[in-house]
PDB file of N, CA and C in Angstrom:
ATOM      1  N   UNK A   1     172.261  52.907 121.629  1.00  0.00           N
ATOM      2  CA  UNK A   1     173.557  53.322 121.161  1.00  0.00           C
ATOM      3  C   UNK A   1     174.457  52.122 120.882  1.00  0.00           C
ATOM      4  N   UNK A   2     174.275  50.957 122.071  1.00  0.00           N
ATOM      5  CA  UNK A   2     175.207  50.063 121.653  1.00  0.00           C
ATOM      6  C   UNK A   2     174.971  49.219 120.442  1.00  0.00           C
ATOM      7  N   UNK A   3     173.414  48.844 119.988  1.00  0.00           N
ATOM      8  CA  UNK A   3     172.985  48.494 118.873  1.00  0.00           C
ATOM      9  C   UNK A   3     173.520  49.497 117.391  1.00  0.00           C
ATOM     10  N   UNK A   4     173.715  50.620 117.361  1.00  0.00           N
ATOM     11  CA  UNK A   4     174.244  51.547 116.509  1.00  0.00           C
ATOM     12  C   UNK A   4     175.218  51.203 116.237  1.00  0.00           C
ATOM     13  N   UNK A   5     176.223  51.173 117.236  1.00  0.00           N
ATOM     14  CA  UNK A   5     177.909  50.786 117.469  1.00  0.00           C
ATOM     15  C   UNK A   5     177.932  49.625 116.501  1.00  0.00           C
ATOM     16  N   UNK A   6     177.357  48.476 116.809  1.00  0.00           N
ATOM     17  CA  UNK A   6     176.649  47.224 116.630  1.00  0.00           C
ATOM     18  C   UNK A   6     177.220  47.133 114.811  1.00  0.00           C
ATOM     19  N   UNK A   7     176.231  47.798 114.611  1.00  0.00           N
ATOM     20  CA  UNK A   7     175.846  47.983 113.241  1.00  0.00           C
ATOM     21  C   UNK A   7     176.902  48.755 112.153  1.00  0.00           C
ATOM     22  N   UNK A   8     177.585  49.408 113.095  1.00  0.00           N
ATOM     23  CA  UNK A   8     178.605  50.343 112.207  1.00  0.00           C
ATOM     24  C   UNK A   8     179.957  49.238 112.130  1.00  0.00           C
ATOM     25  N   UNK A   9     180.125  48.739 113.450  1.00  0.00           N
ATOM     26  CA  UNK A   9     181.129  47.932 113.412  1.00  0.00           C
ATOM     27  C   UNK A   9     181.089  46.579 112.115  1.00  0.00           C
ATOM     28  N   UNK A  10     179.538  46.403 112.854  1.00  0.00           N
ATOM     29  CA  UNK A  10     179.791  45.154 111.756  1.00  0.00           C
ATOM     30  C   UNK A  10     179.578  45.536 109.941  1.00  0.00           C
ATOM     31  N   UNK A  11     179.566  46.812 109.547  1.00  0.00           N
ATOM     32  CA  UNK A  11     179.092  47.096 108.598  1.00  0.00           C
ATOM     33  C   UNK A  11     180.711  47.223 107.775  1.00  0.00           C
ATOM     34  N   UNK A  12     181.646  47.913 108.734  1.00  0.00           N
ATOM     35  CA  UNK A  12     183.026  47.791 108.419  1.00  0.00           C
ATOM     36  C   UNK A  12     183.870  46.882 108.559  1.00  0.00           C
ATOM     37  N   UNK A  13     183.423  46.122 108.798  1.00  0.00           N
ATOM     38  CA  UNK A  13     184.136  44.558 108.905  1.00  0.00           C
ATOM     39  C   UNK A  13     183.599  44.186 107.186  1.00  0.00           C
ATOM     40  N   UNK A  14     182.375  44.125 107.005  1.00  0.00           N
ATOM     41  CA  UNK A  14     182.244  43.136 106.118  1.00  0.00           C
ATOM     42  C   UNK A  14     182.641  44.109 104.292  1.00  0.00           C
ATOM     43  N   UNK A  15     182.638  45.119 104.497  1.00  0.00           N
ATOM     44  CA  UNK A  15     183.191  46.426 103.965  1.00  0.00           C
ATOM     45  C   UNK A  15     184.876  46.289 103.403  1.00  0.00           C
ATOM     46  N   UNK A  16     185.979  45.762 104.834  1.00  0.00           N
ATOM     47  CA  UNK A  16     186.745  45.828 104.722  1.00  0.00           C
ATOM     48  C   UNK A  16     186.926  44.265 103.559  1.00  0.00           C
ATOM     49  N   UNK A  17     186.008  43.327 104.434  1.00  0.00           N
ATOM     50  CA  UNK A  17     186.588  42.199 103.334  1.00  0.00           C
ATOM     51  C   UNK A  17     186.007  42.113 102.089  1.00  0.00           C
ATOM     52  N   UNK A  18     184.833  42.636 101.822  1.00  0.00           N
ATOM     53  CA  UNK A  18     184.417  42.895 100.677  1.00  0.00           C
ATOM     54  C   UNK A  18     185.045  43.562  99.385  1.00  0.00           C
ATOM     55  N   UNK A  19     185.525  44.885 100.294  1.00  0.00           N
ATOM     56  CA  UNK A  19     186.330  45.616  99.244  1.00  0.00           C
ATOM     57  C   UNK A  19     187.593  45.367  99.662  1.00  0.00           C
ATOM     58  N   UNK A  20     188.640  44.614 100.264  1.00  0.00           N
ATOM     59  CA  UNK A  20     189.943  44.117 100.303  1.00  0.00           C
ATOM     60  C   UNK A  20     190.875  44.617  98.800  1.00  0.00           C
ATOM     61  N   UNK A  21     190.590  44.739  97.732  1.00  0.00           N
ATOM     62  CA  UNK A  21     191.381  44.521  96.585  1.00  0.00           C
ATOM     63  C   UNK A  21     191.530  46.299  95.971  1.00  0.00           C
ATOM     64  N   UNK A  22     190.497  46.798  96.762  1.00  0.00           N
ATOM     65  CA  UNK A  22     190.223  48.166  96.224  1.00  0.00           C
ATOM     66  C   UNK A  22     191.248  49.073  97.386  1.00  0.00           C
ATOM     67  N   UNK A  23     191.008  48.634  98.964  1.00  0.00           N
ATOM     68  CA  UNK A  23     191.934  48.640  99.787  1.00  0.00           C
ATOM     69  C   UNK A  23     193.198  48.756  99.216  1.00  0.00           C
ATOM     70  N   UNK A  24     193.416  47.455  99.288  1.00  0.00           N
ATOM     71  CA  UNK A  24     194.860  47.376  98.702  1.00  0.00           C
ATOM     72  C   UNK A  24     195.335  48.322  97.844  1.00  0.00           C
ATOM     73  N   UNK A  25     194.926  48.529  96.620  1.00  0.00           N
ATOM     74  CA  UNK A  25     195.393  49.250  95.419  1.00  0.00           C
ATOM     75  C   UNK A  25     195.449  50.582  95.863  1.00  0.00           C
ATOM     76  N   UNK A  26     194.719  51.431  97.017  1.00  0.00           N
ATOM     77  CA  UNK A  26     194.580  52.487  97.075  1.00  0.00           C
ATOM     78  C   UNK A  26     196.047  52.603  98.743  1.00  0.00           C
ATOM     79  N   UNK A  27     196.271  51.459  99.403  1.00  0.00           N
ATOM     80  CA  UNK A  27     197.583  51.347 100.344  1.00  0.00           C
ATOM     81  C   UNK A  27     198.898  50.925 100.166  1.00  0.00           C
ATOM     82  N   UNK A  28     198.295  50.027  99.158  1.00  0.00           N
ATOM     83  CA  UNK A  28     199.931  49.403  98.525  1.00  0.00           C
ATOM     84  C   UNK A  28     200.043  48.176  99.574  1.00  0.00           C
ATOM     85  N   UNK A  29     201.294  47.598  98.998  1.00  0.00           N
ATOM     86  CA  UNK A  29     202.142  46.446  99.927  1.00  0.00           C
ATOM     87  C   UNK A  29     202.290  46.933 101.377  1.00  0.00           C
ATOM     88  N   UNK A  30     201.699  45.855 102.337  1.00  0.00           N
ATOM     89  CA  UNK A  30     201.594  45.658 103.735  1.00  0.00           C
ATOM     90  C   UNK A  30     203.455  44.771 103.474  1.00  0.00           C
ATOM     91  N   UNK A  31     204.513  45.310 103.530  1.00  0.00           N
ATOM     92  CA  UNK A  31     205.794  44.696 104.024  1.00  0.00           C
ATOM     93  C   UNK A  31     205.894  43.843 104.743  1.00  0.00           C
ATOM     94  N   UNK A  32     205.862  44.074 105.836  1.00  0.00           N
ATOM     95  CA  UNK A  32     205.329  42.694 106.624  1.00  0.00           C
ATOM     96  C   UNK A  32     204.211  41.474 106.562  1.00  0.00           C
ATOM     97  N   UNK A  33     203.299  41.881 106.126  1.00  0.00           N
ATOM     98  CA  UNK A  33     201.969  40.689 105.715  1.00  0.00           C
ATOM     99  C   UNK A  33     202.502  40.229 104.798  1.00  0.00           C
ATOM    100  N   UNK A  34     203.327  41.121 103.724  1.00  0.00           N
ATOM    101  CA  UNK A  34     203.944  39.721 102.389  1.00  0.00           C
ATOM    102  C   UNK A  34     204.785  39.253 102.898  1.00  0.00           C
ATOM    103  N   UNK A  35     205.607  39.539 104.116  1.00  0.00           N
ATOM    104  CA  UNK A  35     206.580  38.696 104.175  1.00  0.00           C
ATOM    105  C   UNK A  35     206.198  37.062 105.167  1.00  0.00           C
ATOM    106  N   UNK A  36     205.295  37.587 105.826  1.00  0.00           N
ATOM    107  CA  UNK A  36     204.921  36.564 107.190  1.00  0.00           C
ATOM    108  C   UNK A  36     203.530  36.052 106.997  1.00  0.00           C
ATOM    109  N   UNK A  37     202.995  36.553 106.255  1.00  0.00           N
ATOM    110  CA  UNK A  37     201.422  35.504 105.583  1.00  0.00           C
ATOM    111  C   UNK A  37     201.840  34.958 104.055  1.00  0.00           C
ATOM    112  N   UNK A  38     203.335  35.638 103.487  1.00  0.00           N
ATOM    113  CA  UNK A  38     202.949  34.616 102.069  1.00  0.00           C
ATOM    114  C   UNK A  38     202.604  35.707 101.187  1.00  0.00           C
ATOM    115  N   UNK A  39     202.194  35.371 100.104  1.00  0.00           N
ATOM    116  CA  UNK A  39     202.175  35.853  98.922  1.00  0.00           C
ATOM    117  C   UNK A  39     200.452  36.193  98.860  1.00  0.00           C
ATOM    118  N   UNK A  40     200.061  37.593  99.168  1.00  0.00           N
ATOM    119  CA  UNK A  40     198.960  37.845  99.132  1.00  0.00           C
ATOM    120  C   UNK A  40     199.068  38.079 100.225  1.00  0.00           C
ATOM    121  N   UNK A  41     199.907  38.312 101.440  1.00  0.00           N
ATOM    122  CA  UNK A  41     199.521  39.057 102.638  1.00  0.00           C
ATOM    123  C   UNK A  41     198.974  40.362 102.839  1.00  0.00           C
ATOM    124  N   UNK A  42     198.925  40.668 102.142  1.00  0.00           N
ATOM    125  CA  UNK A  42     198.059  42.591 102.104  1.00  0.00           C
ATOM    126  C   UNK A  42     196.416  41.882 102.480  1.00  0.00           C
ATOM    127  N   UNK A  43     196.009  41.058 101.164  1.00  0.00           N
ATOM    128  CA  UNK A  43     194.732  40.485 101.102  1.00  0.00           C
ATOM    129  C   UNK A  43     194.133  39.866 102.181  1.00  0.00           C
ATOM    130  N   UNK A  44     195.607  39.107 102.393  1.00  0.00           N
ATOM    131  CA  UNK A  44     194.966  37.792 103.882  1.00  0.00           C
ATOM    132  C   UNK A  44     194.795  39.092 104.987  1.00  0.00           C
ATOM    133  N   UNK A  45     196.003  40.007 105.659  1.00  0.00           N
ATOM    134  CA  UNK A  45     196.187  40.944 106.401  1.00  0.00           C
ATOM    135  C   UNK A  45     194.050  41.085 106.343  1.00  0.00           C
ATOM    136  N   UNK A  46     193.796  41.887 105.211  1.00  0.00           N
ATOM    137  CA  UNK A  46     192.656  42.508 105.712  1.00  0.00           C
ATOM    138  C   UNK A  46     191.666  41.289 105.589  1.00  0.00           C
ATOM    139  N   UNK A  47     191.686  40.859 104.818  1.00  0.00           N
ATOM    140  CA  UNK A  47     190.460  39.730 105.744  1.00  0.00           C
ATOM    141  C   UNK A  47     190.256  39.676 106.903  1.00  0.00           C
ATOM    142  N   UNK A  48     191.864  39.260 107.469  1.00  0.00           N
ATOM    143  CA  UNK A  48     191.935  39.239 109.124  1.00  0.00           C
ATOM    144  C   UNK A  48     191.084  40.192 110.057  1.00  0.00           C
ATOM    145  N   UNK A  49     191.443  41.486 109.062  1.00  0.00           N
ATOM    146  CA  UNK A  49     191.262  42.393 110.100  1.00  0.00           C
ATOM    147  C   UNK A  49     189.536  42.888 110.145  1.00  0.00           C
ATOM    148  N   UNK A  50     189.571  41.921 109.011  1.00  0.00           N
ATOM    149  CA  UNK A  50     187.750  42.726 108.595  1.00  0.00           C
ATOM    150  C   UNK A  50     186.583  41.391 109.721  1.00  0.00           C
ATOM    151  N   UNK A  51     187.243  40.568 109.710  1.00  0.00           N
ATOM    152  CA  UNK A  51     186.806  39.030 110.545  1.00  0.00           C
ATOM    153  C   UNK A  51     186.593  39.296 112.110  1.00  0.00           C
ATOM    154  N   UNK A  52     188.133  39.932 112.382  1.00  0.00           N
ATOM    155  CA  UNK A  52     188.209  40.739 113.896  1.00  0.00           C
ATOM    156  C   UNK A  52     187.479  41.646 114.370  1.00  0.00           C
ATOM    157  N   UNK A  53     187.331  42.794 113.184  1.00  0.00           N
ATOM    158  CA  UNK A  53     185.917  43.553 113.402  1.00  0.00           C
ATOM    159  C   UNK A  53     184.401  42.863 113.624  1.00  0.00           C
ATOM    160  N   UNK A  54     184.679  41.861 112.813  1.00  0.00           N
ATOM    161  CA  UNK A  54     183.016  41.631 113.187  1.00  0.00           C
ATOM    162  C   UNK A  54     182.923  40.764 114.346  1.00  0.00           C
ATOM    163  N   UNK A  55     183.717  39.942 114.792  1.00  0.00           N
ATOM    164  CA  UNK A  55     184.130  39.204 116.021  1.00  0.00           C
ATOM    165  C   UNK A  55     183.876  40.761 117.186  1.00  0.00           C
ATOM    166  N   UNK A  56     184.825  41.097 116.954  1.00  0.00           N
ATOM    167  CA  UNK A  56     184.781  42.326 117.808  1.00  0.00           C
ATOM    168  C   UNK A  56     183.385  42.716 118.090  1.00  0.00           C
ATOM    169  N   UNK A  57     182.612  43.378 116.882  1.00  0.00           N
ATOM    170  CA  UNK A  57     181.304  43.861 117.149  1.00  0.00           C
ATOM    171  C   UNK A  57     180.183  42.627 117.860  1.00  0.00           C
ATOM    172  N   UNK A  58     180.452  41.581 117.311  1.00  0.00           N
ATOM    173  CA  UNK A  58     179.167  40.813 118.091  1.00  0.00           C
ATOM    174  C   UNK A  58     179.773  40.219 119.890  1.00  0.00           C
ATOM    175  N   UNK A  59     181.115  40.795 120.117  1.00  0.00           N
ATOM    176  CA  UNK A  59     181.272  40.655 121.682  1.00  0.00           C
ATOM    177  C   UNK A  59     180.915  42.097 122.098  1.00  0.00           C
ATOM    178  N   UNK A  60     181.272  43.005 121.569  1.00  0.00           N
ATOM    179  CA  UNK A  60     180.764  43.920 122.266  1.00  0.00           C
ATOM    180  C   UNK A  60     178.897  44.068 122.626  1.00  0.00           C
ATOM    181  N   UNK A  61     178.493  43.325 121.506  1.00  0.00           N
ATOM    182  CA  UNK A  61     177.018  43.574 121.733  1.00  0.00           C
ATOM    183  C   UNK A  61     176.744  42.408 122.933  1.00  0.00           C
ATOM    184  N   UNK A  62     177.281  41.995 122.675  1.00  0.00           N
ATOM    185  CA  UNK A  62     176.336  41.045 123.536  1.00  0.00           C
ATOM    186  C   UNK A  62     176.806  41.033 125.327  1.00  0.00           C
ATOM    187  N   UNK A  63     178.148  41.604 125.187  1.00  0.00           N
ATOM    188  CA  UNK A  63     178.790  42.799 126.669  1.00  0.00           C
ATOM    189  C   UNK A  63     179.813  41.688 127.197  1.00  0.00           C
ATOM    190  N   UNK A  64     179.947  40.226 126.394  1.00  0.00           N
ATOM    191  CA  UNK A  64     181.009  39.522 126.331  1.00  0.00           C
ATOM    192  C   UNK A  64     182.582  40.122 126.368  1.00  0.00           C
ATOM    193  N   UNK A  65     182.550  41.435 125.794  1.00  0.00           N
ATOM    194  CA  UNK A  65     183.419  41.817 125.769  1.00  0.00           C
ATOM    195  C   UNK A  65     183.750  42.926 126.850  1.00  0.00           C
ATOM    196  N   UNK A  66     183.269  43.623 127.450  1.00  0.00           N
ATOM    197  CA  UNK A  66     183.473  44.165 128.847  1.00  0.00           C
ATOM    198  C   UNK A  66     183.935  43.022 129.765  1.00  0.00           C
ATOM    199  N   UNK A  67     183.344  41.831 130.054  1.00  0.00           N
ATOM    200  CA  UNK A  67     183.868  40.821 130.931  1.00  0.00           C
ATOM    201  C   UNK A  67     185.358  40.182 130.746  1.00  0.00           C
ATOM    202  N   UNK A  68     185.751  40.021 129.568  1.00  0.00           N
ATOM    203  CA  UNK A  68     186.714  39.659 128.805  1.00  0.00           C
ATOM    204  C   UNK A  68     187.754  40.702 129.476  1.00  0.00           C
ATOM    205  N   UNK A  69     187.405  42.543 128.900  1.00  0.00           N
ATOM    206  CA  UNK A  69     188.479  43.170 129.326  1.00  0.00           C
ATOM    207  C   UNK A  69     188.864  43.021 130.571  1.00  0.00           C
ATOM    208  N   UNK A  70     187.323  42.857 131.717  1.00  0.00           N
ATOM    209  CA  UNK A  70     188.144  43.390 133.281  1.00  0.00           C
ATOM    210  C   UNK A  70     189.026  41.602 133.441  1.00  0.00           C
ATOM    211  N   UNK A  71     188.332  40.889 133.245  1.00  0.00           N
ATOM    212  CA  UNK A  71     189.109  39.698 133.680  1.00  0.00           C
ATOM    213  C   UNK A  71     190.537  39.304 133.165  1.00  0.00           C
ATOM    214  N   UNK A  72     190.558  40.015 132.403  1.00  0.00           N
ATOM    215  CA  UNK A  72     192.133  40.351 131.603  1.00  0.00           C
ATOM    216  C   UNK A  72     192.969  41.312 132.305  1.00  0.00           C
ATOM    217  N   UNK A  73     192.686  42.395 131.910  1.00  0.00           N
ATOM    218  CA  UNK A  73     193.444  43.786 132.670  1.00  0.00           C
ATOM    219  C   UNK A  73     193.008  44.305 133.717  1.00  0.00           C
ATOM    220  N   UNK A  74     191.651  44.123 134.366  1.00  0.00           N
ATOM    221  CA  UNK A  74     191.446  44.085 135.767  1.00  0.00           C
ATOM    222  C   UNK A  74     190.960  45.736 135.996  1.00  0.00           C
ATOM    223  N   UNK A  75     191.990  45.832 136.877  1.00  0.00           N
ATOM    224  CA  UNK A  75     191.768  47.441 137.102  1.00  0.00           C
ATOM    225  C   UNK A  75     192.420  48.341 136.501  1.00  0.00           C
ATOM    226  N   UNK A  76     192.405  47.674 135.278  1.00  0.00           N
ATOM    227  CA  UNK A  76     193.187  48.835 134.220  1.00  0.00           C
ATOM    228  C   UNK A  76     192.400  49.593 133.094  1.00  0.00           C
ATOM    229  N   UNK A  77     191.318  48.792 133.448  1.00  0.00           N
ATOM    230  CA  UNK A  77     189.779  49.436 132.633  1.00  0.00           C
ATOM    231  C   UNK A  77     189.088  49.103 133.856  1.00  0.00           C
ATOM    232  N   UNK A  78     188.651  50.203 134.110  1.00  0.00           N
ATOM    233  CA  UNK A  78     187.175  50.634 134.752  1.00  0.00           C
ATOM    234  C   UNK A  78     185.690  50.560 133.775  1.00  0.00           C
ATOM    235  N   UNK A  79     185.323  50.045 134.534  1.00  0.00           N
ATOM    236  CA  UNK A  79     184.130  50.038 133.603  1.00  0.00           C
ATOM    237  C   UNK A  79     182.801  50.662 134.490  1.00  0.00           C
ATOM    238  N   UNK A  80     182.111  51.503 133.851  1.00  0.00           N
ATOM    239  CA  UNK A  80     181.158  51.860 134.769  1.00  0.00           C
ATOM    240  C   UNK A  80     180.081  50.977 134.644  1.00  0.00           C
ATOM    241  N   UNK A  81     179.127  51.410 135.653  1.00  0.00           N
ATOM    242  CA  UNK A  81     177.893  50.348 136.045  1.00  0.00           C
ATOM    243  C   UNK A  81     177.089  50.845 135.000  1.00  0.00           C
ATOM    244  N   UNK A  82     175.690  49.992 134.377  1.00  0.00           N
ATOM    245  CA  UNK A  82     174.784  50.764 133.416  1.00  0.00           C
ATOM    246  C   UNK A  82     173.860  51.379 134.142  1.00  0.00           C
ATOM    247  N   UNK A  83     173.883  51.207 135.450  1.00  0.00           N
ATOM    248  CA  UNK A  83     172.595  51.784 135.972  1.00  0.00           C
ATOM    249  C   UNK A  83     172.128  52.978 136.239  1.00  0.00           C
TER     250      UNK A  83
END
């Protein structure tokens, strides 16, 4: 399952930056990204966000990212055991 996850995540990451321009046209102006990334912040915005996804997906696979959360927020995510 987590290999699935894996795969979907990273499939929409590279999705989002791929199609970025088609995005756009179909959301319009990100207000804030043009104002605080510059001229083309809609564009930069999803790059970002398509980069984070795939960042995202290869910590979760590899369970980098469960360690990350508890050592961050602690006992504010529970995490169960796999066993």
């Amino acid at each position: 399952m987590k290999i699935l996850n894996f795969f979907i995540l990273l499939s929409l990451g590279f999705a989002l930056i791929y199609y970025r321009e088609r995005v756009q046209s179909f959301t319009g102006n990100v207000g804030w990204a043009e104002k605080y990334l510059g001229v083309g912040g809609t564009f930069n915005l999803y790059l970002l966000l398509g980069l984070l996804t795939i960042i995202f997906a290869f910590l979760y696979l590899t369970g980098t990212l469960d360690s990350v959360l508890q050592s961050t927020f602690g006992r504010f995510f529970l995490i169960p055991d796999e066993s």
